[in-house]
N, C-alpha and C. Protein backbone atom coordinates (compact mmCIF):
# COMPACT_ATOMS: atom_id res chain seq x y z
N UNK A 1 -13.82 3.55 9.27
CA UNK A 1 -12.72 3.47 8.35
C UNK A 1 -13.22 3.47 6.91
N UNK A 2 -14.36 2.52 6.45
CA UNK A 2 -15.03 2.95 5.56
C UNK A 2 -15.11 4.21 4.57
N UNK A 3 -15.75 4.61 5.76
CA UNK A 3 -15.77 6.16 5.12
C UNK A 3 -15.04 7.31 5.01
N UNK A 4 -13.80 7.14 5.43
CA UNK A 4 -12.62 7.60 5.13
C UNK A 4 -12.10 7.29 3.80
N UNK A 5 -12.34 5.81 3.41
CA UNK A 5 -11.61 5.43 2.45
C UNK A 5 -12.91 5.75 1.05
N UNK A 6 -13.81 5.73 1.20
CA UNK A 6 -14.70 6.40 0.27
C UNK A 6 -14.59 7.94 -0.09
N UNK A 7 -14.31 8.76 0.72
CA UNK A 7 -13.65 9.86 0.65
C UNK A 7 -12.41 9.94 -0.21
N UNK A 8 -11.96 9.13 0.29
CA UNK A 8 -10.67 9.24 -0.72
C UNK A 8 -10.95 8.87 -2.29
N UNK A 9 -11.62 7.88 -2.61
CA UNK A 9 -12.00 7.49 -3.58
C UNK A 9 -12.82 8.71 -4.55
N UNK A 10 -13.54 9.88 -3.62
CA UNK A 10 -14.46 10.62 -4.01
C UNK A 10 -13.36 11.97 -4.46
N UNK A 11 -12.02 12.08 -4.00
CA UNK A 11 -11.64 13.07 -4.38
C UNK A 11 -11.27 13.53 -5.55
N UNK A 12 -11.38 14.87 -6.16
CA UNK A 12 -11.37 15.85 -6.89
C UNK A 12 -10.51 15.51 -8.02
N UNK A 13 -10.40 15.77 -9.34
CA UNK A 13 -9.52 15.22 -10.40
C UNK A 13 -8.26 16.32 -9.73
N UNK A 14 -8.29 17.29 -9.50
CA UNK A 14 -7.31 18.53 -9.40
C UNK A 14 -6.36 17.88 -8.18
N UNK A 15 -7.47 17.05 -7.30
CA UNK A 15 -6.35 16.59 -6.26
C UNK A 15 -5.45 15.21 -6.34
N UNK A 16 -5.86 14.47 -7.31
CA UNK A 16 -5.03 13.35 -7.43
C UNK A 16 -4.52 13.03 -8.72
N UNK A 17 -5.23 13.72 -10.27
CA UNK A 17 -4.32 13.76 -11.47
C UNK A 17 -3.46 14.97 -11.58
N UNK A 18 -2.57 14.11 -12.04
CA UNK A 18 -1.02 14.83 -12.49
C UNK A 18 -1.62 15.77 -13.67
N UNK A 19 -0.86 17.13 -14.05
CA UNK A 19 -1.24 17.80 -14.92
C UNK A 19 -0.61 17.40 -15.84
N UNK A 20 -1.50 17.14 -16.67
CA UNK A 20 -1.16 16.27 -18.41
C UNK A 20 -0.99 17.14 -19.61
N UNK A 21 -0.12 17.21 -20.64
CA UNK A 21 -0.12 17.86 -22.27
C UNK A 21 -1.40 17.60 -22.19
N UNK A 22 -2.45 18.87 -23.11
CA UNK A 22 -3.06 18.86 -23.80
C UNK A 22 -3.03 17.97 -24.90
N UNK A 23 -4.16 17.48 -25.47
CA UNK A 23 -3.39 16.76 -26.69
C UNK A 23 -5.52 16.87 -27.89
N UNK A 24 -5.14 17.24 -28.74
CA UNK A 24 -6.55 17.69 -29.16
C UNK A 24 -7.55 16.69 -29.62
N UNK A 25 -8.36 16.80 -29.59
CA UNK A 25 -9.97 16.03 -29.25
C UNK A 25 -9.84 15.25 -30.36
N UNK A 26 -10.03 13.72 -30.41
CA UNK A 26 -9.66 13.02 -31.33
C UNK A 26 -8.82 12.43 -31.96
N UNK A 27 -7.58 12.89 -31.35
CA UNK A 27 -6.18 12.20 -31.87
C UNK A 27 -5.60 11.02 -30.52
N UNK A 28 -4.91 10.07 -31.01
CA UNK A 28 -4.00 9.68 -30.04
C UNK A 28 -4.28 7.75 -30.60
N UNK A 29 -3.06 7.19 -30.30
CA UNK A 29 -3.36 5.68 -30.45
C UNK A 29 -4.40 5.19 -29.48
N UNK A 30 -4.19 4.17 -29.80
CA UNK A 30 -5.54 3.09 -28.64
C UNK A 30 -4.30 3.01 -27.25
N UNK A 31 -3.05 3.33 -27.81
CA UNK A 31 -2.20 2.78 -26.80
C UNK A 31 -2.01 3.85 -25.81
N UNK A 32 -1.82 4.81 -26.25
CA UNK A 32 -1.59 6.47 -25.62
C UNK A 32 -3.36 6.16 -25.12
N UNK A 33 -4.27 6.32 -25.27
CA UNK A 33 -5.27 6.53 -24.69
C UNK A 33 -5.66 5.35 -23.55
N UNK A 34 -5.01 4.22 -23.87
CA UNK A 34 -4.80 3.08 -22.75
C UNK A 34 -3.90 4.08 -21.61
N UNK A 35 -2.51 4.66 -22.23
CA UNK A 35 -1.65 5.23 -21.00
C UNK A 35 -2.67 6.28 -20.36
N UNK A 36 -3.57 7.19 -20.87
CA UNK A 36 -3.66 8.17 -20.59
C UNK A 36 -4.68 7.56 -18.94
N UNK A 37 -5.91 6.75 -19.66
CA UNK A 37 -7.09 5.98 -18.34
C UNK A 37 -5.93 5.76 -17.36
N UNK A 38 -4.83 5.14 -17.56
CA UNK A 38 -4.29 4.15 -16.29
C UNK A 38 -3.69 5.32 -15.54
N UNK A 39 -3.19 6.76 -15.83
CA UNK A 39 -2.40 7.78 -15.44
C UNK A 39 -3.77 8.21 -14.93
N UNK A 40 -5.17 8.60 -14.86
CA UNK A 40 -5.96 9.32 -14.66
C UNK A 40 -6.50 8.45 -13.28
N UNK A 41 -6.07 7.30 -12.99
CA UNK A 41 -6.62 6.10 -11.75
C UNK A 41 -5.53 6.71 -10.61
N UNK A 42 -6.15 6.96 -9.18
CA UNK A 42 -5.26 7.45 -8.08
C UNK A 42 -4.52 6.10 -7.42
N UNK A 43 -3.61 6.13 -7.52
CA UNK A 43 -3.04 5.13 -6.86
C UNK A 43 -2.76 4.74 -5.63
N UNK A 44 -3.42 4.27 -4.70
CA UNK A 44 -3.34 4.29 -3.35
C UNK A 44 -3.15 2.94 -2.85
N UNK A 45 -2.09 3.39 -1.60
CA UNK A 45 -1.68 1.74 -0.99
C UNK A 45 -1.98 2.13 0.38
N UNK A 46 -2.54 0.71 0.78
CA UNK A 46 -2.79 0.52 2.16
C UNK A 46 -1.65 -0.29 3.11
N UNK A 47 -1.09 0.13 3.71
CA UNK A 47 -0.09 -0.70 4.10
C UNK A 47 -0.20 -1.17 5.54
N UNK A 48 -0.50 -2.76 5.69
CA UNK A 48 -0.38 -2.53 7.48
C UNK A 48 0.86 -2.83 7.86
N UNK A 49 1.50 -2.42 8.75
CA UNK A 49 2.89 -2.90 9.62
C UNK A 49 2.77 -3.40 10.80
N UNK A 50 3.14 -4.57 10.87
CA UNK A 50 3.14 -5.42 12.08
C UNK A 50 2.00 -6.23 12.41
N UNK A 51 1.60 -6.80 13.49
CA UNK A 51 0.83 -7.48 13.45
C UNK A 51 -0.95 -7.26 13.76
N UNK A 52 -0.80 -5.76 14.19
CA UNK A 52 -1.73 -5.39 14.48
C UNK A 52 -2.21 -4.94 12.98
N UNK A 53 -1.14 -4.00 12.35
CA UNK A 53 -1.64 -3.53 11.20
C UNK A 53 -1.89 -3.94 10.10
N UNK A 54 -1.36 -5.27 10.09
CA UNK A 54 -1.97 -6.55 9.33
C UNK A 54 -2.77 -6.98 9.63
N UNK A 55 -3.19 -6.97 10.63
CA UNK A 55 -5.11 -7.83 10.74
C UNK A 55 -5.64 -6.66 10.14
N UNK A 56 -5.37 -5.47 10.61
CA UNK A 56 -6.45 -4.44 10.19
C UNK A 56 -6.91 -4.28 8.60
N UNK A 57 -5.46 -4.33 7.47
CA UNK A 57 -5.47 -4.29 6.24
C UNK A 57 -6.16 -5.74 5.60
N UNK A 58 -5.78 -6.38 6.54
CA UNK A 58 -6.39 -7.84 6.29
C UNK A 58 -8.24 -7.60 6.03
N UNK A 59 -8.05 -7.56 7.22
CA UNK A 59 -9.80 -7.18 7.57
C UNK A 59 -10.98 -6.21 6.30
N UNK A 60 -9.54 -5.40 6.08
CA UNK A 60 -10.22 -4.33 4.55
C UNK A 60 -10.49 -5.30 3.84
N UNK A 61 -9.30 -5.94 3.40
CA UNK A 61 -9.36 -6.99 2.29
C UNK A 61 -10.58 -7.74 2.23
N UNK A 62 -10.87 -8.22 3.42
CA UNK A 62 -12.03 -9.39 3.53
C UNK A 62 -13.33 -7.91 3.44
N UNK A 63 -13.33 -7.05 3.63
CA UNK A 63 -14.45 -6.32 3.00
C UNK A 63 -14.42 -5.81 1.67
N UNK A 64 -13.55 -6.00 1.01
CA UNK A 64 -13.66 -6.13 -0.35
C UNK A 64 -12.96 -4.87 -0.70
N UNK A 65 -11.96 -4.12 0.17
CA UNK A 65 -11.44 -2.84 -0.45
C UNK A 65 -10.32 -3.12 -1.27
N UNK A 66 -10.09 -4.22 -2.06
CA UNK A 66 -9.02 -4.27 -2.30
C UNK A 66 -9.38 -4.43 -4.19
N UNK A 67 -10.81 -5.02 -4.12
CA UNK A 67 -10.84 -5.40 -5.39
C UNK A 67 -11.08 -4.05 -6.66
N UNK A 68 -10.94 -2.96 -6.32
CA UNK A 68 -10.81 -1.74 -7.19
C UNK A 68 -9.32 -1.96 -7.25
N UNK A 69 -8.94 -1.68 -8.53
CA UNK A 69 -7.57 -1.99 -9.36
C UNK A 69 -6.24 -0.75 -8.55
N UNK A 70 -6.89 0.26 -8.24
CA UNK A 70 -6.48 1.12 -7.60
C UNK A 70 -5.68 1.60 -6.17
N UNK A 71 -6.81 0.40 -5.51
CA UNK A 71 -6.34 0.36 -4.08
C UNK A 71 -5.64 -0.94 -3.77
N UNK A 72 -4.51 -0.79 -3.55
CA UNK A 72 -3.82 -1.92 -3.23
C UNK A 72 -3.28 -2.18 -1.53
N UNK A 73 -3.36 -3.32 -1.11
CA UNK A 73 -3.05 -3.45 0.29
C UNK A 73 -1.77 -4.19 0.40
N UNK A 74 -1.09 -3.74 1.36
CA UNK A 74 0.27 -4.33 1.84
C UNK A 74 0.43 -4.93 3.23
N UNK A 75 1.33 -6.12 3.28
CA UNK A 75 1.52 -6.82 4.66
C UNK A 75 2.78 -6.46 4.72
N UNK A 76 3.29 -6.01 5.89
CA UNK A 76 4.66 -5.75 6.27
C UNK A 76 4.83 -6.57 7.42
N UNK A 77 6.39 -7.19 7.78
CA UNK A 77 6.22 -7.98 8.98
C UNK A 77 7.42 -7.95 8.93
N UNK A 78 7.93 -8.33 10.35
CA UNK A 78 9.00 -9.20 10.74
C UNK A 78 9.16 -10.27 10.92
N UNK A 79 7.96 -11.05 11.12
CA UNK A 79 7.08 -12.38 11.52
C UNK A 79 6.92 -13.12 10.33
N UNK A 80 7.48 -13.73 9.80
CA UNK A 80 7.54 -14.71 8.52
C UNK A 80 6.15 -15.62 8.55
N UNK A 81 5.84 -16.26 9.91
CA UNK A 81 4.48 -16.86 10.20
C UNK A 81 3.47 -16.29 10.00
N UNK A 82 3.26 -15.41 10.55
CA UNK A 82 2.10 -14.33 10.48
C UNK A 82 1.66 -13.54 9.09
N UNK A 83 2.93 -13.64 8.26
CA UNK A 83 2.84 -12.86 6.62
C UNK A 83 2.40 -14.64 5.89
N UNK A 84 2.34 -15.40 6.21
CA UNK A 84 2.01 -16.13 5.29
C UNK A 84 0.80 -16.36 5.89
N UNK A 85 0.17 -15.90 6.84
CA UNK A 85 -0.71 -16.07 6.92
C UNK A 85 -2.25 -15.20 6.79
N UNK A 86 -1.37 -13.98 6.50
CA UNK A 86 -2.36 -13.07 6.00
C UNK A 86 -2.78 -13.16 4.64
N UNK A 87 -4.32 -13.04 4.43
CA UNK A 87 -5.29 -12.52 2.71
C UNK A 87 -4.29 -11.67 2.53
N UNK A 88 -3.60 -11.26 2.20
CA UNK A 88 -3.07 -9.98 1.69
C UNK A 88 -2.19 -10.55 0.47
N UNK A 89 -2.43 -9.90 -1.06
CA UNK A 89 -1.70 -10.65 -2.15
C UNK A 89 -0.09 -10.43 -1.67
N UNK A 90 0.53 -9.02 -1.44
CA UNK A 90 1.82 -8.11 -1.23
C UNK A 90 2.25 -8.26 -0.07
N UNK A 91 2.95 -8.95 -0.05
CA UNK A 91 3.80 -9.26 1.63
C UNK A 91 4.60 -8.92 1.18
N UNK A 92 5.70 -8.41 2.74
CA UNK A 92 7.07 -7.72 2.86
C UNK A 92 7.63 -8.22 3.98
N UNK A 93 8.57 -9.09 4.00
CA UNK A 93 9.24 -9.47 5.27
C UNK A 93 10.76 -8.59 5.22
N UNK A 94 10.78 -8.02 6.74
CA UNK A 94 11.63 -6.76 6.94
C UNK A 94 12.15 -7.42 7.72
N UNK A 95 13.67 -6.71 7.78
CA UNK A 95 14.41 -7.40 9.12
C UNK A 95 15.61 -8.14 8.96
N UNK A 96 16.92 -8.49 8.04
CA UNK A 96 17.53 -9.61 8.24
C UNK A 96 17.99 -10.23 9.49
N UNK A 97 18.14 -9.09 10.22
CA UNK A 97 18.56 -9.59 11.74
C UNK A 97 17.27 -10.50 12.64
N UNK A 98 15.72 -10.02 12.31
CA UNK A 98 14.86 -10.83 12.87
C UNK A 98 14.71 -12.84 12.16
N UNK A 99 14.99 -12.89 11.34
CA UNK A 99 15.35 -14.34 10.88
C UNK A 99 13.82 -14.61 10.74
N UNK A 100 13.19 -13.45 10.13
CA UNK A 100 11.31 -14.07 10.00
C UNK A 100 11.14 -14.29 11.39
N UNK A 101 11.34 -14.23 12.55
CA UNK A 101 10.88 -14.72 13.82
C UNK A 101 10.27 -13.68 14.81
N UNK A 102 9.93 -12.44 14.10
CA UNK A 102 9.19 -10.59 14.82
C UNK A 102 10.22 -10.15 15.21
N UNK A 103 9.30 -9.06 15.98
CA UNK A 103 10.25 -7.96 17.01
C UNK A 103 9.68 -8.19 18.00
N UNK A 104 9.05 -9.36 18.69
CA UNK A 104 8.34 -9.33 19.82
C UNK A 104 7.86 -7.92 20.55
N UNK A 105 7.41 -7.47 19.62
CA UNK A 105 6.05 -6.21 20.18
C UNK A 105 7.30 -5.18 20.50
N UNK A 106 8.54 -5.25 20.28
CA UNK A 106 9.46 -4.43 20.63
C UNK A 106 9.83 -3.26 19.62
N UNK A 107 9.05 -2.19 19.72
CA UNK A 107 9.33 -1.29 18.96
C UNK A 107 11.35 -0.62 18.12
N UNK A 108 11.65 -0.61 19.15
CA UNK A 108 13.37 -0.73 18.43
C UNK A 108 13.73 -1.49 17.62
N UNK A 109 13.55 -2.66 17.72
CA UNK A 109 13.65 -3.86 16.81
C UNK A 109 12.58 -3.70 15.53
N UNK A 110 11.27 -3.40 15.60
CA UNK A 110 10.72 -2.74 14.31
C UNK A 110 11.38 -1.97 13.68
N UNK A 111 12.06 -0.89 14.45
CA UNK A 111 12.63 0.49 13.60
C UNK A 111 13.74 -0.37 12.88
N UNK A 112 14.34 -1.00 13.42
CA UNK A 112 15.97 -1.50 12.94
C UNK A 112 15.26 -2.33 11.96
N UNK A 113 14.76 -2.67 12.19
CA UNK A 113 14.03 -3.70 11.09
C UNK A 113 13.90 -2.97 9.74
N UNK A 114 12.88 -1.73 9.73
CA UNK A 114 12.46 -0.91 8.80
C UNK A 114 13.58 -0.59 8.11
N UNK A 115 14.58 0.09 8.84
CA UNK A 115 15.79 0.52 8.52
C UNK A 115 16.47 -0.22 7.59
N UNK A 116 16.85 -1.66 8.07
CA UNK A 116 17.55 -3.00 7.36
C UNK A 116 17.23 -3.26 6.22
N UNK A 117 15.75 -2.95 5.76
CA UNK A 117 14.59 -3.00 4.90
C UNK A 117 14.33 -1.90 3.93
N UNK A 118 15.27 -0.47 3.96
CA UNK A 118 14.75 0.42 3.23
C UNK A 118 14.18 0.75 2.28
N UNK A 119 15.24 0.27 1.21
CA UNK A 119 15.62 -0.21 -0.30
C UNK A 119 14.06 -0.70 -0.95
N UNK A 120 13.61 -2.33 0.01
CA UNK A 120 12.89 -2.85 -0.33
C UNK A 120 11.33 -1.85 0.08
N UNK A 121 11.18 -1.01 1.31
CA UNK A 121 10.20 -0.08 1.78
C UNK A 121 10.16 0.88 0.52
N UNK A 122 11.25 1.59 -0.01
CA UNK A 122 11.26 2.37 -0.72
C UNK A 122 10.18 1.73 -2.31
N UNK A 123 10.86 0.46 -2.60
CA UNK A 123 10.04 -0.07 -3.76
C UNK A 123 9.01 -0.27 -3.86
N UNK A 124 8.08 -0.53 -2.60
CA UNK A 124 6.57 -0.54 -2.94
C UNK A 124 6.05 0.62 -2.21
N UNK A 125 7.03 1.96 -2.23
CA UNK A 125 6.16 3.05 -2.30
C UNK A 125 6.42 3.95 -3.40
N UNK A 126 7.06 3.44 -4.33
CA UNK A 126 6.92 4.27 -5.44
C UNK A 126 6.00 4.17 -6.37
N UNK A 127 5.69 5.34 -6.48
CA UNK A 127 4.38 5.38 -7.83
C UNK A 127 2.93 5.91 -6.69
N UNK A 128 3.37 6.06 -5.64
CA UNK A 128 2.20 6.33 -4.81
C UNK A 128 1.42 7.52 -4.85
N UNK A 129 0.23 7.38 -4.53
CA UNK A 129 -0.20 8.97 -4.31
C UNK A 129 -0.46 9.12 -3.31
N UNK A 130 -1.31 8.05 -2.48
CA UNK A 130 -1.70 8.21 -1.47
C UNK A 130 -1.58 6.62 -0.42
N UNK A 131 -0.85 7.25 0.93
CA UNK A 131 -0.29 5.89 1.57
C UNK A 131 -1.07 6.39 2.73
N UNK A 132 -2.35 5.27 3.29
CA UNK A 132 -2.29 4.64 4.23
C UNK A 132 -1.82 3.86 5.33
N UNK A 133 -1.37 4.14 6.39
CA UNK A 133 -0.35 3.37 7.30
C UNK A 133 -1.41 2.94 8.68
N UNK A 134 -1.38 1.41 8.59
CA UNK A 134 -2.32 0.85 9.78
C UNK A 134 -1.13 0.47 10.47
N UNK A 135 -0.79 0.44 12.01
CA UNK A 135 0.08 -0.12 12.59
C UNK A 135 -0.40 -0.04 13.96
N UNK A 136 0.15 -0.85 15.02
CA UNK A 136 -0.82 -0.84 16.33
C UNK A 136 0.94 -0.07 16.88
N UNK A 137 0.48 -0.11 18.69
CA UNK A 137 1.92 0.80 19.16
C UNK A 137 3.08 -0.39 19.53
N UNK A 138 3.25 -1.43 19.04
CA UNK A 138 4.15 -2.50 19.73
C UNK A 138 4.08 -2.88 21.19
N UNK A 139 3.39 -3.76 21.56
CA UNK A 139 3.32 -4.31 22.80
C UNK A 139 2.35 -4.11 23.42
């Protein structure tokens, strides 16, 4: 997994910066040239879902993939217990119908979950470039 994710890190300016105005050699505030570095960083989220895919993102974390400003990791759950108990800074508890209490490995109940959850799914994937999805098969 490693080296997948070093790969990614290694890719091409053409494949992960947005095409930018020209703007000519020497001009621009400290502030515009602050925007310009933070627009030129690929933004990538790791997201695990469920409980499998939270140990896994977990597990990155504890190898240190998280501390580049860039790569950010996500806990998704239905399991209110289990999200407070993950390293992970970004938890997401999905579900109003699960009451924080899972989907007991029951894949339908994930989906409905996700579903219930869109809005909030939708918000921490915007701005993305590149999404990682760890998730085990339910049950």
């Amino acid at each position: 997994m490693r080296h997948l994710i070093e790969r990614v890190l290694e890719l091409s300016d053409e494949e992960i910066v947005p095409q930018l105005d020209p703007q000519p050699s020497g001009q621009g505030t400290d502030e515009e040239l602050r925007a310009l570095l933070e627009s030129l960083q690929p933004r990538i989220r790791v997201y695990g879902v469920g409980g499998a895919g939270c140990n896994a993102v977990g597990r990155l974390d504890a190898e240190g993939l998280f501390e580049n400003s860039f790569v950010t990791g996500y806990a998704i759950n239905t399991d209110a217990q289990a999200l407070l108990t993950s390293p992970l800074e970004h938890k997401v508890l999905i579900g109003r119908t699960a009451r924080g209490r899972g989907a007991g490995g029951d894949p339908t109940k994930g989906e409905a979950a996700a579903l219930e959850s869109e809005m909030a799914l939708r918000g921490i994937t915007t701005d993305t470039q590149l999404a990682i999805i760890a998730a085990g098969m339910g049950g």
